[in-house]
N, C-alpha and C. Protein backbone atom coordinates (compact mmCIF):
# COMPACT_ATOMS: atom_id res chain seq x y z
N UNK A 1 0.85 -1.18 0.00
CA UNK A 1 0.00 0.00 0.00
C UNK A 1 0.88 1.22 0.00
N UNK A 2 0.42 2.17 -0.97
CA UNK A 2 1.27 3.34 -0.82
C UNK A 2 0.80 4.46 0.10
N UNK A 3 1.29 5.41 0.63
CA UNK A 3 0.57 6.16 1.77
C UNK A 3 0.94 7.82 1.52
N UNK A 4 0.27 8.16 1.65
CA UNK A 4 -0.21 9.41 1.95
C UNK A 4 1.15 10.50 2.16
N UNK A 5 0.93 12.22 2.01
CA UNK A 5 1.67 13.02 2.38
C UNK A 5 2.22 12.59 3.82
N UNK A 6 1.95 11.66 4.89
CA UNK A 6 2.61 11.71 5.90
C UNK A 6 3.24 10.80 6.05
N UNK A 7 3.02 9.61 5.28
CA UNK A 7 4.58 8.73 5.06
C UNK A 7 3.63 7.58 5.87
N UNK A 8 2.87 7.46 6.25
CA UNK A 8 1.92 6.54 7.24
C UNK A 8 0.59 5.94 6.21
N UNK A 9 -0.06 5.22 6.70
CA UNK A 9 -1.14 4.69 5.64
C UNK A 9 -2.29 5.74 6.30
N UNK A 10 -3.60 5.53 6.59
CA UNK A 10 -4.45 6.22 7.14
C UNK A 10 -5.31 7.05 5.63
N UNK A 11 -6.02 8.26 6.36
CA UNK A 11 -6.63 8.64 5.98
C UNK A 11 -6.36 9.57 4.16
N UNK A 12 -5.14 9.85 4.26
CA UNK A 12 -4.46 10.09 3.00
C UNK A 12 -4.21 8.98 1.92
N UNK A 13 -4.14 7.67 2.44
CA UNK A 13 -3.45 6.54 2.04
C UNK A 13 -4.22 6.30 0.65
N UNK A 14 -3.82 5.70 0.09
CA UNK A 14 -3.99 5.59 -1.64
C UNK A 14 -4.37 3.68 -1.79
N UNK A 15 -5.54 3.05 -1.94
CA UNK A 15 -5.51 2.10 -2.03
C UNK A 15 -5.18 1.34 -3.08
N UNK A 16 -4.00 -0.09 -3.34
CA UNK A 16 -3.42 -0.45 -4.91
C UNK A 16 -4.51 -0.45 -6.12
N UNK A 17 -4.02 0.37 -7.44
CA UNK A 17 -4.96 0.20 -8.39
C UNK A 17 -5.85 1.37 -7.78
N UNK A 18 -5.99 2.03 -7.01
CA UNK A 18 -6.87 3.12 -7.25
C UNK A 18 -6.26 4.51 -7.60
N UNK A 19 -7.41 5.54 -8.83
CA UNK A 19 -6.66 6.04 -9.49
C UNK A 19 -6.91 7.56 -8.21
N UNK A 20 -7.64 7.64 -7.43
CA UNK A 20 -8.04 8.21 -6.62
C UNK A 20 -7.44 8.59 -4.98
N UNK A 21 -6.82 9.34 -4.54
CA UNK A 21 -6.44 9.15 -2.98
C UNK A 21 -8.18 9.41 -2.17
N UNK A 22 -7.69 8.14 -1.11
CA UNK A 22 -9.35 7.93 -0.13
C UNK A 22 -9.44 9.30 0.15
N UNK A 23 -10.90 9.54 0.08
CA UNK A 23 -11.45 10.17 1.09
C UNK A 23 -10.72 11.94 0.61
N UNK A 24 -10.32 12.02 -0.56
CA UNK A 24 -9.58 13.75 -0.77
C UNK A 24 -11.10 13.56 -2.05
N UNK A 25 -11.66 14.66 -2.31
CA UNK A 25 -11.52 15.53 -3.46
C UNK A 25 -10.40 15.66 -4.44
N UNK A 26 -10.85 15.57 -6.09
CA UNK A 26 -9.96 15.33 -6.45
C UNK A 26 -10.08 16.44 -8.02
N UNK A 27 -8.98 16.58 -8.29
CA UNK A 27 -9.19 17.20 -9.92
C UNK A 27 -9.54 15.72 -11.19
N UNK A 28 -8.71 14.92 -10.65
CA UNK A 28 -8.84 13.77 -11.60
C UNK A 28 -10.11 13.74 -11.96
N UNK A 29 -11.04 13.68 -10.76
CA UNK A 29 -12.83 12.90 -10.84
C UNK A 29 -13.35 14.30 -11.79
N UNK A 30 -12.58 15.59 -11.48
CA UNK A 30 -13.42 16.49 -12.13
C UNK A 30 -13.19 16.13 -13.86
N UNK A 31 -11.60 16.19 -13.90
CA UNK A 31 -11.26 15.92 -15.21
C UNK A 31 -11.79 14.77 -16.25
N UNK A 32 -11.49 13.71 -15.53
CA UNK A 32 -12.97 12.74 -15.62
C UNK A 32 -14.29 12.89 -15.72
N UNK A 33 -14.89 13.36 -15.61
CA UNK A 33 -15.92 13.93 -15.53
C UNK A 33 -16.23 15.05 -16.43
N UNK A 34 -15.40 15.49 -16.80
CA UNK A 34 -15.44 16.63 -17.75
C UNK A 34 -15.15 16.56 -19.54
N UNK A 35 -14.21 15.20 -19.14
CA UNK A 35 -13.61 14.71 -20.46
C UNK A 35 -15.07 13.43 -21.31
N UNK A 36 -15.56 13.25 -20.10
CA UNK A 36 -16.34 11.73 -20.52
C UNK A 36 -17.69 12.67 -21.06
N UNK A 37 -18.59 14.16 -20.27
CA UNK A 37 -19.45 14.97 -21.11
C UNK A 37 -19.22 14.91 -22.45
N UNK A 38 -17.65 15.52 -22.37
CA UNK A 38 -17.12 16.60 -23.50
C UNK A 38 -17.26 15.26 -24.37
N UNK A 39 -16.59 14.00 -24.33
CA UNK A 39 -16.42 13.01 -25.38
C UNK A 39 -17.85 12.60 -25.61
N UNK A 40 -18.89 12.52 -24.99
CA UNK A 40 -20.41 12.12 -25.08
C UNK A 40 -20.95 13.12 -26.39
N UNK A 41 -20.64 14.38 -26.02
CA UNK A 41 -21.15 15.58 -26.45
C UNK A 41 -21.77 15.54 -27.71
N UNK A 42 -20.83 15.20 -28.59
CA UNK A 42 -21.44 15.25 -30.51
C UNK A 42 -22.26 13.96 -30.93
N UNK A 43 -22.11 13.00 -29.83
CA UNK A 43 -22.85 12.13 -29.82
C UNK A 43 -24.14 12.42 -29.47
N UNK A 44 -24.46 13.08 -28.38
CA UNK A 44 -25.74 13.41 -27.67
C UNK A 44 -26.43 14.13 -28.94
N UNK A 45 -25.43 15.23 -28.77
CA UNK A 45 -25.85 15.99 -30.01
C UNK A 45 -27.36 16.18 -30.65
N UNK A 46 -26.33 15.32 -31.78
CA UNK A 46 -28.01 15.46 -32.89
C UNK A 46 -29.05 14.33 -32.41
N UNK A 47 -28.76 13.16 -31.65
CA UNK A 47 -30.01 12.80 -30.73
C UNK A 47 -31.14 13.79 -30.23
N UNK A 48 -30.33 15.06 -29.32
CA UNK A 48 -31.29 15.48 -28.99
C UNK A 48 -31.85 16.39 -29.96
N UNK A 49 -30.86 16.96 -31.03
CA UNK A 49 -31.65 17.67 -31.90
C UNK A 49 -32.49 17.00 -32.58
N UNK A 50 -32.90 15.95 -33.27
CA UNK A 50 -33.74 14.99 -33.98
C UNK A 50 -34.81 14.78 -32.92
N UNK A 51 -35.27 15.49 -31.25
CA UNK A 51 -36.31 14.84 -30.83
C UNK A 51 -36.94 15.88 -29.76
N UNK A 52 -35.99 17.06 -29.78
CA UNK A 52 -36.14 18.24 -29.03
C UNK A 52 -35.82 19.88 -29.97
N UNK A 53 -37.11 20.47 -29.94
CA UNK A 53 -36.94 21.94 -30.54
C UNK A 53 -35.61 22.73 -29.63
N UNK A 54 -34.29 22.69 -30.12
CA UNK A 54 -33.64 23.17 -29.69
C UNK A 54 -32.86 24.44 -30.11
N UNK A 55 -33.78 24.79 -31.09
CA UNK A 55 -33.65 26.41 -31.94
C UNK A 55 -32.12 26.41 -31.92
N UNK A 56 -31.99 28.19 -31.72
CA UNK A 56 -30.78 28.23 -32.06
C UNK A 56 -29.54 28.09 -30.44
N UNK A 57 -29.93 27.17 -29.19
CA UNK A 57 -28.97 26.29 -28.86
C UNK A 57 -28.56 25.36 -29.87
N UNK A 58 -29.10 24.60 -30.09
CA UNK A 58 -28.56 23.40 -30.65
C UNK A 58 -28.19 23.87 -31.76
N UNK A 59 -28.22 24.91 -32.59
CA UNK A 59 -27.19 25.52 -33.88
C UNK A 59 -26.19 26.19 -33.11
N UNK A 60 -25.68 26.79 -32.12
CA UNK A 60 -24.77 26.83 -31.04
C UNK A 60 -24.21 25.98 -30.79
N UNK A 61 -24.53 24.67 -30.70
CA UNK A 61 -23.83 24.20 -29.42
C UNK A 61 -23.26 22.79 -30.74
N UNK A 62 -23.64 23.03 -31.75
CA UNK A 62 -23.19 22.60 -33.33
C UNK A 62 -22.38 22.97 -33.74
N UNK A 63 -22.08 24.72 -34.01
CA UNK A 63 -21.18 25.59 -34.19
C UNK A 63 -19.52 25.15 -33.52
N UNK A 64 -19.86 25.01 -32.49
CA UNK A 64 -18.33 24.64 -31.59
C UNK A 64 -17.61 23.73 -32.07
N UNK A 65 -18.46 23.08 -32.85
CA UNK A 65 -17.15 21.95 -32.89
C UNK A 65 -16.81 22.36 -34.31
N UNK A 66 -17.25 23.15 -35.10
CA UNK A 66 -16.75 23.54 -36.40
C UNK A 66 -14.98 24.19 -36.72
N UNK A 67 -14.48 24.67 -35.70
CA UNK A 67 -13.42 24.77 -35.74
C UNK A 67 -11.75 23.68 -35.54
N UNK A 68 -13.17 22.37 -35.32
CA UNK A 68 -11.94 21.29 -34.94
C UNK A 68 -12.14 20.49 -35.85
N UNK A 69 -12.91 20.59 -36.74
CA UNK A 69 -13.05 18.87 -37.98
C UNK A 69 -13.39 20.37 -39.45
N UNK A 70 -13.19 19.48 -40.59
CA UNK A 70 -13.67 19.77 -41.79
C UNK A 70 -15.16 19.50 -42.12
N UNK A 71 -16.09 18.33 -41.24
CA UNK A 71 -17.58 18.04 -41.14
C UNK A 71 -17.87 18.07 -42.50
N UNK A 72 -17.35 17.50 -43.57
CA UNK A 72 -17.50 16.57 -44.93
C UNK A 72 -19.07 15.98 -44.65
N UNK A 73 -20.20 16.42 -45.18
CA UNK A 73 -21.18 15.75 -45.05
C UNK A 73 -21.18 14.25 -45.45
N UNK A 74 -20.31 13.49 -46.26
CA UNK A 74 -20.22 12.56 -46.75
C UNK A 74 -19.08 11.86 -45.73
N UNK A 75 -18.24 12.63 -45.13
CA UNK A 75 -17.89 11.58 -44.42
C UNK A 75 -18.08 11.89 -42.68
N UNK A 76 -19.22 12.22 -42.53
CA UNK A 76 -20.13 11.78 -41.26
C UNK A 76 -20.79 11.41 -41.07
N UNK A 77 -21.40 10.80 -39.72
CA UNK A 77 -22.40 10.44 -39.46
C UNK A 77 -23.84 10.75 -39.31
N UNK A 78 -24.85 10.03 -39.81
CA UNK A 78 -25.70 10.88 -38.93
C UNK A 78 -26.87 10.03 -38.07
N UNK A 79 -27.48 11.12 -36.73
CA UNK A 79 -28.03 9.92 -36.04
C UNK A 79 -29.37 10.16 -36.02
N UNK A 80 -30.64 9.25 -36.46
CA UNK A 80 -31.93 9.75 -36.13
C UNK A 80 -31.87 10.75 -37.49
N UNK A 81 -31.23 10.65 -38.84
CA UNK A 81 -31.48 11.69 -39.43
C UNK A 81 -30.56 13.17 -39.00
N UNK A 82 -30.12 13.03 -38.27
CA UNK A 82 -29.21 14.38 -37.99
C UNK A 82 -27.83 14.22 -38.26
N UNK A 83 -27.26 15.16 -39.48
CA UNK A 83 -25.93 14.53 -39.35
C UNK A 83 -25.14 15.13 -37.72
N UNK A 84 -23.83 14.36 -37.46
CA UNK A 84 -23.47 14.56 -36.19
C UNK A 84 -22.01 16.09 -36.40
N UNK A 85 -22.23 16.65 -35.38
CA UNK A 85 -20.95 17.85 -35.46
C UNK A 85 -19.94 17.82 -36.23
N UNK A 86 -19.54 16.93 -36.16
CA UNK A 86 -17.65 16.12 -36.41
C UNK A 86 -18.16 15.04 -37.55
N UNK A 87 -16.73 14.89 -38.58
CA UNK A 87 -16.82 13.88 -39.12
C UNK A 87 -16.75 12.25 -38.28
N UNK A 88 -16.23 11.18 -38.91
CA UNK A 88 -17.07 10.01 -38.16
C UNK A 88 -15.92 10.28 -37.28
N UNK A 89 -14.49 10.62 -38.41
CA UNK A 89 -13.36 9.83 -37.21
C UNK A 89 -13.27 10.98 -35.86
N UNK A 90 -13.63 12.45 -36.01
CA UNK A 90 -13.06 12.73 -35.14
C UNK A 90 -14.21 12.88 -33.81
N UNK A 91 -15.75 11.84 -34.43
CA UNK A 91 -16.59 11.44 -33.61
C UNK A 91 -15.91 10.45 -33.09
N UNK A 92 -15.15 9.23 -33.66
CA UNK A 92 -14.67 8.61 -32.80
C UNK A 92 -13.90 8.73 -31.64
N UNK A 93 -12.57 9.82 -32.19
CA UNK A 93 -11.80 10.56 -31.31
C UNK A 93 -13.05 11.13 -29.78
N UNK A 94 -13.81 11.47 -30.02
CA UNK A 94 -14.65 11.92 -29.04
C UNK A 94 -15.38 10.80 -28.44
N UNK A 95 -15.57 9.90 -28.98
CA UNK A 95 -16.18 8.74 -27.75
C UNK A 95 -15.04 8.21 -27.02
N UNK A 96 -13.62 8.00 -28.09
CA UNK A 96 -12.66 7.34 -27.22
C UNK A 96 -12.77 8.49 -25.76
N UNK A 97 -12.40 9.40 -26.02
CA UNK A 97 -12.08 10.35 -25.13
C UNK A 97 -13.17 10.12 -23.37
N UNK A 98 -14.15 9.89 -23.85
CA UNK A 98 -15.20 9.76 -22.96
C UNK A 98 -14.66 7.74 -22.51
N UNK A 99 -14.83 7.05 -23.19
CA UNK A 99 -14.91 5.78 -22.87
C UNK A 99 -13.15 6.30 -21.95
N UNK A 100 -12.04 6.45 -22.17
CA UNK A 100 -10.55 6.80 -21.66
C UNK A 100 -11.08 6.96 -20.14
N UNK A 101 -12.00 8.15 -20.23
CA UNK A 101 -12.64 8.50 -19.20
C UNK A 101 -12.97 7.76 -18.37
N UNK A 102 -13.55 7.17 -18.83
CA UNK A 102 -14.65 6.54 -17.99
C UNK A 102 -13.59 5.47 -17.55
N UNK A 103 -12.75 4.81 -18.17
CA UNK A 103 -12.22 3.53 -17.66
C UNK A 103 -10.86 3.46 -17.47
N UNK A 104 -10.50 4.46 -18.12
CA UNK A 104 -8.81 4.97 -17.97
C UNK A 104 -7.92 3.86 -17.33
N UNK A 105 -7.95 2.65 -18.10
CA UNK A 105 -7.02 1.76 -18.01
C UNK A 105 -6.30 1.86 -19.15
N UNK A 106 -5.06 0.85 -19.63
CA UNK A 106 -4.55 0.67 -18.41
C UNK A 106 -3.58 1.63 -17.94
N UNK A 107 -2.79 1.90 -17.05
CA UNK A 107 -2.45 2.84 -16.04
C UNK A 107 -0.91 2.92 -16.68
N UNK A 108 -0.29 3.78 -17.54
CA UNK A 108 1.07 3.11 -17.86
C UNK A 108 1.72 4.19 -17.83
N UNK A 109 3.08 4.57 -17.52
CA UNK A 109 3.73 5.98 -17.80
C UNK A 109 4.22 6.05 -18.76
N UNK A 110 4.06 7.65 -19.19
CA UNK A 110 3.88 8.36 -20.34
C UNK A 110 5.24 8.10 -21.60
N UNK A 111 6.23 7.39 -20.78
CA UNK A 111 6.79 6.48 -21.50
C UNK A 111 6.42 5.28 -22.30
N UNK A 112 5.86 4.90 -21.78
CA UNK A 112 4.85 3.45 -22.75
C UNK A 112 3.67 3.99 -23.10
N UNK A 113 3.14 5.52 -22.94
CA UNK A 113 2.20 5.37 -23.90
C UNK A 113 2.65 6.35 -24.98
N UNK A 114 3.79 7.20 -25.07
CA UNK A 114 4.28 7.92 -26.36
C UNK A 114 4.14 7.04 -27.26
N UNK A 115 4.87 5.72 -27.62
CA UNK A 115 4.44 5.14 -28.59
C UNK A 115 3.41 4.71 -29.51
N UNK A 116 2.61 4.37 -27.89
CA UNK A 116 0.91 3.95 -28.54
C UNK A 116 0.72 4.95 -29.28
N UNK A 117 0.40 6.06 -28.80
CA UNK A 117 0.01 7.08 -29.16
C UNK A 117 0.56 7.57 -30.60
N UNK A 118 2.02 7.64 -30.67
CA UNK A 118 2.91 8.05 -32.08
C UNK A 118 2.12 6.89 -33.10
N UNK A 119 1.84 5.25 -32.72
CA UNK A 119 1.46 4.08 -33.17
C UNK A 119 0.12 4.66 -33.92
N UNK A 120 -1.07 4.61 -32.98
CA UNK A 120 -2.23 5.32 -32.99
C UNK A 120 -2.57 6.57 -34.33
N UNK A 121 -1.31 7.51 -33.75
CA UNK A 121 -1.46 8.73 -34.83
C UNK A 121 -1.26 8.19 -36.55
N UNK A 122 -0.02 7.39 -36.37
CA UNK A 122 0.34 6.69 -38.08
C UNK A 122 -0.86 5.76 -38.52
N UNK A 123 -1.69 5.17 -37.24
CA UNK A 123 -2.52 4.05 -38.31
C UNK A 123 -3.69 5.25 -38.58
N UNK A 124 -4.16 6.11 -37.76
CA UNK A 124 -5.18 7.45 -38.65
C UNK A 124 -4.21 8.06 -39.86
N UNK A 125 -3.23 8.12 -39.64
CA UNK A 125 -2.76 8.95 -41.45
C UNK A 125 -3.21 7.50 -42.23
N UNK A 126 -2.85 6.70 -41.77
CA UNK A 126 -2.87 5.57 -42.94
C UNK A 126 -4.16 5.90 -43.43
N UNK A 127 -5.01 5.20 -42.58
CA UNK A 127 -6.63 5.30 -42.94
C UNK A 127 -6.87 6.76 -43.59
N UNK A 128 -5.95 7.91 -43.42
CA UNK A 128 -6.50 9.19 -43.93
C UNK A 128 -6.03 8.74 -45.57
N UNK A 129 -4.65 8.20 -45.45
CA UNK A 129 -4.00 8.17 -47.09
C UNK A 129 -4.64 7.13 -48.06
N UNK A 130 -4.95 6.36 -47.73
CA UNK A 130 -5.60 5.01 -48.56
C UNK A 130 -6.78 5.62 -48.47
N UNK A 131 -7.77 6.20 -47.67
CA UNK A 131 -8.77 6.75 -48.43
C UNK A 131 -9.03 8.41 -49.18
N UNK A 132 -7.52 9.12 -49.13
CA UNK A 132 -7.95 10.29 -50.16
C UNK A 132 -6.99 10.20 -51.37
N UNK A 133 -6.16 8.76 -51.03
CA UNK A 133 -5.65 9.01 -52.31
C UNK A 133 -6.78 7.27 -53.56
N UNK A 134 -7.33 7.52 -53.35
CA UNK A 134 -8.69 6.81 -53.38
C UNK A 134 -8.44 5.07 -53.86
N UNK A 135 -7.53 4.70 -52.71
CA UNK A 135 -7.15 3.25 -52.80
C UNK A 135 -8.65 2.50 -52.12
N UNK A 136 -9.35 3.25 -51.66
CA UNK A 136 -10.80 2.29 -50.73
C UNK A 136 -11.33 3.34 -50.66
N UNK A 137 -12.79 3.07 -50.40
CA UNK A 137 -14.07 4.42 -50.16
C UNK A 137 -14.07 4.42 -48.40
N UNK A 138 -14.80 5.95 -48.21
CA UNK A 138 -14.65 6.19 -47.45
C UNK A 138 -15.60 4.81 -45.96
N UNK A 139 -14.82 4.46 -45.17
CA UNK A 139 -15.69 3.34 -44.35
C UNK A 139 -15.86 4.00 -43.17
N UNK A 140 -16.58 4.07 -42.52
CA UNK A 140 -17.45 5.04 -41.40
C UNK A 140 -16.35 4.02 -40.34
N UNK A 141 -16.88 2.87 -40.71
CA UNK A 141 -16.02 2.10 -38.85
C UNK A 141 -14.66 2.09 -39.32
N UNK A 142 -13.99 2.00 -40.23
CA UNK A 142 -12.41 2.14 -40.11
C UNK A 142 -12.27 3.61 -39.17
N UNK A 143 -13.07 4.57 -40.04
CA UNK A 143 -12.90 6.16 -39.71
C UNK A 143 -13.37 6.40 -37.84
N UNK A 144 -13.75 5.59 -37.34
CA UNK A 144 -14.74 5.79 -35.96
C UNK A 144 -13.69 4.78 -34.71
N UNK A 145 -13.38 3.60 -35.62
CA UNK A 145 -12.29 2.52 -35.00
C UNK A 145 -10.80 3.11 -34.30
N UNK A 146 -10.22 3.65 -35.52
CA UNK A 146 -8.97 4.67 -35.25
C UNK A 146 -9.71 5.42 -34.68
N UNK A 147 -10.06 6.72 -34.74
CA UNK A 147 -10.15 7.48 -33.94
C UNK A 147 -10.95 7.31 -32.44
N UNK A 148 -11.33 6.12 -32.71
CA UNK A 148 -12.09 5.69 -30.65
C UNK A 148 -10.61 5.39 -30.21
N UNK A 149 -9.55 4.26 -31.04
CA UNK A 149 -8.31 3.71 -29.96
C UNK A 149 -7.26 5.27 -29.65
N UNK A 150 -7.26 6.35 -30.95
CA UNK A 150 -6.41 7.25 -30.36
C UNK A 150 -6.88 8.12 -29.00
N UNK A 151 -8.12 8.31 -29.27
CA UNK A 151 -9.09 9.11 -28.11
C UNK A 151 -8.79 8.12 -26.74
N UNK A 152 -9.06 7.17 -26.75
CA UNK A 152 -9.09 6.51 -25.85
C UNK A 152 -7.69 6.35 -24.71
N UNK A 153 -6.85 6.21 -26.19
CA UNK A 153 -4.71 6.30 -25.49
C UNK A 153 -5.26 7.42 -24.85
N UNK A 154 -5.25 8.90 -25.89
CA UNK A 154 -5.26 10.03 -25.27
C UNK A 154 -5.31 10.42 -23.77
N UNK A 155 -6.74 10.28 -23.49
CA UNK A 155 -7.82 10.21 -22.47
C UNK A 155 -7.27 9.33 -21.02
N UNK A 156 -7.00 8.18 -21.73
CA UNK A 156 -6.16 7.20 -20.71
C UNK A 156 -4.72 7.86 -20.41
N UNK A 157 -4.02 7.82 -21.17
CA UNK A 157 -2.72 8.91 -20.63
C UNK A 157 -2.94 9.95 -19.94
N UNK A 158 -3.55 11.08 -20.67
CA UNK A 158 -3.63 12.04 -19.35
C UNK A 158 -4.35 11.88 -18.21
N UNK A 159 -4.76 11.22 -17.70
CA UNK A 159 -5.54 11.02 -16.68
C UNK A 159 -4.67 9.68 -16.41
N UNK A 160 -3.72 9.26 -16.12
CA UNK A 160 -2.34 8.65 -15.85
C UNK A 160 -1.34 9.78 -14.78
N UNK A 161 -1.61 10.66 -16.09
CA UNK A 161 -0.35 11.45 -15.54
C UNK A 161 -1.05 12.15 -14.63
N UNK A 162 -2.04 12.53 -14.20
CA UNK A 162 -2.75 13.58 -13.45
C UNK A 162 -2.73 13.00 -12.35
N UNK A 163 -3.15 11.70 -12.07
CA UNK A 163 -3.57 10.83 -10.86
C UNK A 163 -2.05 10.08 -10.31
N UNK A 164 -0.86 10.20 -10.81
CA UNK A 164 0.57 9.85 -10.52
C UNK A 164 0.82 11.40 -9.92
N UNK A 165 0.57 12.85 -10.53
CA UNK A 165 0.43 13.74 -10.05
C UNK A 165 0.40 14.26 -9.01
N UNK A 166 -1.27 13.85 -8.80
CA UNK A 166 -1.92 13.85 -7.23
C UNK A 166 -1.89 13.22 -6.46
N UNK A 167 -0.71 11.95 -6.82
CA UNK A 167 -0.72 11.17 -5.83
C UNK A 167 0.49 11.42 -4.87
């Protein structure tokens, strides 16, 4: 068991495998918590626009993500009839981000996950190059697949390093 600012186990004490110290308040749970919305988000999205008059919120809250994807009507999704914010992959990137969240295993330092991650980034160029230099059509789950495992490294790494941090 590892222990706490006072060198003793007790009330500070950190139980093995938890990403949390007992009994503190934490930034992690917020960050967590903040990352798993944010990754939900373009998903929720056009759900709720396809079933709720959400005027011009929901053309707001659409808008935001326009500065982070190209939103290719052809290569997104759409749900219920709505296409979604983001194209598919960098919808995927956004669920990984939330699922990272939510489960942020496994626990590795930022040494073993540079690679994943460098790994991660080359198999999305791939999938970007074989489909614009038009070796295969565009496939929604290749495009959603990569970008859930990079989101997911992502998400899982920093919230690694945050909770080694606070600990």
């Amino acid at each position: 068991m590892t222990t706490g600012a006072s060198g003793r186990g007790g009330a500070g004490a950190q139980v093995p495998g938890a990403l949390e110290p007992a009994g503190s308040p934490s930034r992690l749970g917020a960050v967590r918590c903040a990352l798993a919305l944010l990754g939900a988000l373009p998903w929720c999205l056009p759900l709720a626009r396809s079933r709720l008059q959400l005027g011009e919120l929901g053309a707001t809250l659409d808008r935001l993500f326009a500065p982070m994807c190209h939103r290719i009507p052809e290569r997104s999704l759409a749900l219920e009839g709505v296409l979604m914010p983001l194209c598919s992959r960098c919808a995927g990137i956004f669920a990984g981000v939330a699922a990272g969240a939510a489960i942020a295993r496994p626990r590795l330092a930022m040494a073993a996950w540079r690679p994943i991650l460098i790994a991660l980034s080359a198999l999305m160029a791939v999938d970007v190059a074989t489909q614009d230099l038009g070796l295969r059509p565009v496939l929604h789950a290749t495009r959603v697949a990569t970008g859930l495992a990079f989101g997911y490294a992502a998400a899982a790494a920093l919230l690694t390093r945050i909770a080694r941090r606070q600990g």
